[in-house]
N, C-alpha and C. Protein backbone atom coordinates (compact mmCIF):
# COMPACT_ATOMS: atom_id res chain seq x y z
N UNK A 1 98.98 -96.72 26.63
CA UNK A 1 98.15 -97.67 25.94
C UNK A 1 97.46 -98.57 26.97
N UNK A 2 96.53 -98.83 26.78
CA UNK A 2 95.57 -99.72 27.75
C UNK A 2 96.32 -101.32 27.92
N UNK A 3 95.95 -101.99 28.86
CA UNK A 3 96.39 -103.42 29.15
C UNK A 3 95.59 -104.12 28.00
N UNK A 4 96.01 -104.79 27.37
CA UNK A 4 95.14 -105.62 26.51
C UNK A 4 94.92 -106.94 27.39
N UNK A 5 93.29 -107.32 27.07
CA UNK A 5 93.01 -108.57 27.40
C UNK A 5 93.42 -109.79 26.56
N UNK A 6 93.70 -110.86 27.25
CA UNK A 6 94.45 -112.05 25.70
C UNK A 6 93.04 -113.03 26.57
N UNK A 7 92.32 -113.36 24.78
CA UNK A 7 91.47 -114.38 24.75
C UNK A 7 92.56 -115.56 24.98
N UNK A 8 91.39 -116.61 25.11
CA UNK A 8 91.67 -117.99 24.83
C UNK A 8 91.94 -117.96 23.10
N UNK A 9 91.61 -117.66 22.44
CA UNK A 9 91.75 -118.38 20.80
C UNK A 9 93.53 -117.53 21.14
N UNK A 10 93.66 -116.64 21.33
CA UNK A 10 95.20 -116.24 21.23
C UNK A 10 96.11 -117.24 21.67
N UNK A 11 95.76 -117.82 22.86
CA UNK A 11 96.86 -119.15 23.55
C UNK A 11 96.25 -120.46 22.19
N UNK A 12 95.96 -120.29 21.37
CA UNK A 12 95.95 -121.79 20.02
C UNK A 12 97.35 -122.53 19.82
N UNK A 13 98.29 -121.40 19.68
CA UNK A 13 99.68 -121.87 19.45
C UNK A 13 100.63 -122.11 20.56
N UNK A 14 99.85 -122.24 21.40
CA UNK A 14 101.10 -122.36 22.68
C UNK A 14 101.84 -121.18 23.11
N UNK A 15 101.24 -119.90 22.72
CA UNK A 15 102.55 -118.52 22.90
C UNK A 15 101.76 -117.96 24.33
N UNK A 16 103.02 -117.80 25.69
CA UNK A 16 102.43 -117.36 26.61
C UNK A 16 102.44 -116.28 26.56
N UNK A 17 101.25 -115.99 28.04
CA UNK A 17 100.69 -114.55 27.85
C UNK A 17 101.43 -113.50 27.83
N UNK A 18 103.00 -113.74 28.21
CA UNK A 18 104.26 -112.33 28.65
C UNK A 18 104.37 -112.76 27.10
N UNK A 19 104.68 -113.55 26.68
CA UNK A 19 105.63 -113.04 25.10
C UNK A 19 104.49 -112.34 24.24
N UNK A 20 103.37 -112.96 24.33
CA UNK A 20 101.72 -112.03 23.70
C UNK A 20 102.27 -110.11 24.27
N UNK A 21 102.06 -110.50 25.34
CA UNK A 21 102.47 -109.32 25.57
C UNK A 21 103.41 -108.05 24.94
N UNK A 22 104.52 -109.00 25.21
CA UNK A 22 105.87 -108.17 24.84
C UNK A 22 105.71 -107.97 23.36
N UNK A 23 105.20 -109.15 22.46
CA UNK A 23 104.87 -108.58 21.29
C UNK A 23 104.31 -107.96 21.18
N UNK A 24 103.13 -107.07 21.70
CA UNK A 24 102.29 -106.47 21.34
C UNK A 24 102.38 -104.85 21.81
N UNK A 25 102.92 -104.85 23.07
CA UNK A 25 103.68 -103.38 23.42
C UNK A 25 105.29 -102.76 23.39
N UNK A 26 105.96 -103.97 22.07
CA UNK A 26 106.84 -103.51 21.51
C UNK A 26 106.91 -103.44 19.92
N UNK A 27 105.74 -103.52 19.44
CA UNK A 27 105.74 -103.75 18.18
C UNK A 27 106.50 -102.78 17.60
N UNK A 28 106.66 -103.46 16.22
CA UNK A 28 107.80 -102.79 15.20
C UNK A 28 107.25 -102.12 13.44
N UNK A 29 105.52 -103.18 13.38
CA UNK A 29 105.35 -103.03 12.35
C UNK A 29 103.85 -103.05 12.55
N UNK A 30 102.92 -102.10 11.94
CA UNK A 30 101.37 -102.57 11.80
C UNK A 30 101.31 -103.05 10.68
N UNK A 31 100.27 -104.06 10.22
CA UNK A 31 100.33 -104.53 9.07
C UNK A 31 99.10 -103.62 8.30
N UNK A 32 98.87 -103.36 7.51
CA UNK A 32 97.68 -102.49 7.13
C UNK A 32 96.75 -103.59 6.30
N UNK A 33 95.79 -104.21 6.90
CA UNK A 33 94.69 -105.05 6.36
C UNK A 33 93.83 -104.44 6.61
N UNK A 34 92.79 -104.85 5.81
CA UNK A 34 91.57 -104.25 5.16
C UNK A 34 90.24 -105.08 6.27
N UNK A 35 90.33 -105.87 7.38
CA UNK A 35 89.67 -106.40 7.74
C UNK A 35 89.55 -105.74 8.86
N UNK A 36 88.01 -106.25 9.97
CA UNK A 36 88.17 -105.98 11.59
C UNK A 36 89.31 -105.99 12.45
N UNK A 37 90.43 -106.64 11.82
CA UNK A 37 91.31 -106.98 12.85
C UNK A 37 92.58 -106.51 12.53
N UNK A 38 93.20 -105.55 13.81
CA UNK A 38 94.37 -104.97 13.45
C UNK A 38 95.85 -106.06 13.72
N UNK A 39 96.51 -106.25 13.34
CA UNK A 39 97.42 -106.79 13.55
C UNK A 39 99.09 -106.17 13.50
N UNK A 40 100.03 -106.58 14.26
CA UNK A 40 101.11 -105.90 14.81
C UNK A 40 102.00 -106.96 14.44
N UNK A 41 103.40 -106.53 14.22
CA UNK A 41 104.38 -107.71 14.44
C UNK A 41 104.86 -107.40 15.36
N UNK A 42 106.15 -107.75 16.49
CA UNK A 42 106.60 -107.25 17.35
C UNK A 42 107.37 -109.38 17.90
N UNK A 43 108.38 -108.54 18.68
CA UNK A 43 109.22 -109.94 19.61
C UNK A 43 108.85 -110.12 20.54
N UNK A 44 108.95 -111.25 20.37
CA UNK A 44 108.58 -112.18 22.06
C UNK A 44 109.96 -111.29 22.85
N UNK A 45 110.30 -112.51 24.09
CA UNK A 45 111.03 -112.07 25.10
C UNK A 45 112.41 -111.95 24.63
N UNK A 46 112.09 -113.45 23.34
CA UNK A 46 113.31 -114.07 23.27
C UNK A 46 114.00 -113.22 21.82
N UNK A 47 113.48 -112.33 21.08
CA UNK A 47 113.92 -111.77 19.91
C UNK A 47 112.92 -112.10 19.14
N UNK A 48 112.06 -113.72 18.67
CA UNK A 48 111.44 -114.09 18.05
C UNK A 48 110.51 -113.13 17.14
N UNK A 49 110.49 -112.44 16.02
CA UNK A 49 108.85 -111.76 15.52
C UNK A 49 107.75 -112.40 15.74
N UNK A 50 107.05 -112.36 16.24
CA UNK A 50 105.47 -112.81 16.33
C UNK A 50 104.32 -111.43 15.99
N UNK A 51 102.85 -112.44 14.92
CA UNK A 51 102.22 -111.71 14.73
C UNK A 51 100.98 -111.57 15.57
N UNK A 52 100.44 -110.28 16.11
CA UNK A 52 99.58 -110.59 17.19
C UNK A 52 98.43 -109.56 16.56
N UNK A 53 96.88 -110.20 16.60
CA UNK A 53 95.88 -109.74 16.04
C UNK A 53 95.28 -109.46 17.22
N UNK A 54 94.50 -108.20 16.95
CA UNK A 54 93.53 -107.76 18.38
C UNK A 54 92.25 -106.95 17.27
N UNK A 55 91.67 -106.65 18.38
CA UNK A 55 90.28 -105.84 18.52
C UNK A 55 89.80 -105.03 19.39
N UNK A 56 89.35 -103.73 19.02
CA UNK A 56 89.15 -102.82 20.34
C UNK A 56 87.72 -102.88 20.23
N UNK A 57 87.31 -102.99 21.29
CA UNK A 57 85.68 -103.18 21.89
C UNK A 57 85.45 -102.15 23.09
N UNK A 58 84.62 -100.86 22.60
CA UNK A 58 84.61 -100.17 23.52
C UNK A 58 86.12 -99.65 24.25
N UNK A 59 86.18 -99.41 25.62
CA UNK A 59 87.32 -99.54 25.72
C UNK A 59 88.31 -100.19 26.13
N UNK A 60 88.06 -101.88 25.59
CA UNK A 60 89.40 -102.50 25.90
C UNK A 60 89.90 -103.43 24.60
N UNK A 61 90.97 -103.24 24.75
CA UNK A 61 91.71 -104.02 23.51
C UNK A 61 91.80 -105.63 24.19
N UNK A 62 91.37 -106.28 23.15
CA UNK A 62 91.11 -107.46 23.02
C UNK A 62 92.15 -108.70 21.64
N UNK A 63 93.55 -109.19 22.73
CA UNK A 63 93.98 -109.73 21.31
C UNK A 63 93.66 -111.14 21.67
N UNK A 64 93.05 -111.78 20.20
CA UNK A 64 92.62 -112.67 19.95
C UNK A 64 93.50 -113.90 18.95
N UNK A 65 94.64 -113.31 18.52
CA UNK A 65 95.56 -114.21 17.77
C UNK A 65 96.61 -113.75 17.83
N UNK A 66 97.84 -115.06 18.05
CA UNK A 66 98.94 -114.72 18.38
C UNK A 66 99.37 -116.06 17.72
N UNK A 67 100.98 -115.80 16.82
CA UNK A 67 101.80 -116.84 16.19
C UNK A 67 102.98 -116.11 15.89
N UNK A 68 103.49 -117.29 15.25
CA UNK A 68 105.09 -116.47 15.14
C UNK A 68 104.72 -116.10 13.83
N UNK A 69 105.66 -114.67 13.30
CA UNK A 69 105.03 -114.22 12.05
C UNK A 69 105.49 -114.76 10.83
N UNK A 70 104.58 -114.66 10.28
CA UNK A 70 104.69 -115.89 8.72
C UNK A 70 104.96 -114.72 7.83
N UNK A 71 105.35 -115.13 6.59
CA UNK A 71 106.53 -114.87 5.68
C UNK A 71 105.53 -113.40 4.74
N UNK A 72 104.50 -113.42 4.89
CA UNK A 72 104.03 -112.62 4.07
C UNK A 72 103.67 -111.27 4.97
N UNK A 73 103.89 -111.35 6.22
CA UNK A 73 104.35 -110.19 6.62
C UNK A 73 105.64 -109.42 6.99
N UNK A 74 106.17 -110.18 7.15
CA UNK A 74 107.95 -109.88 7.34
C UNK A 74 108.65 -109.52 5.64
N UNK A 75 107.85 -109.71 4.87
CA UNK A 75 108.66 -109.18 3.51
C UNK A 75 109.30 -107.78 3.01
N UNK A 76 108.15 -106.52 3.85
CA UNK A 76 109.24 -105.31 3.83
C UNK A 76 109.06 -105.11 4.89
N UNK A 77 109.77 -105.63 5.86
CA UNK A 77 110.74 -105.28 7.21
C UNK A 77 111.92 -104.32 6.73
């Protein structure tokens, strides 16, 4: 899988770029939305789920939002 680039709007919540990371090339769950933007759940370093939104542009993945994951995606875990 390619290195993803992490925007600035992804650092909004304070989540650094290794736990962005680690969530995002250990994910556990895609969420299937209907919009531009794919989104993943996956753990920080620390165990935490966090949800991390990206975009592929040409060829580089681009994630643009990162938080810890809220309740309406963790419901069928």
């Amino acid at each position: 899988m390619l290195e993803p680039v992490i925007h600035n709007s992804a650092k909004k919540h304070g989540i650094s770029d290794e736990n962005i990371r680690h969530a995002f090339h250990h994910f556990i769950r895609q969420v299937d939305e209907t919009n531009e933007i794919e989104i993943v759940i996956g753990p920080d370093l620390s165990g935490n789920l966090m949800e991390i939104g990206y975009v592929v542009k040409d060829t580089k993945v681009i994630i643009i939002h990162s938080m810890k994951a809220r309740h309406k995606f963790l419901r069928n875990l």
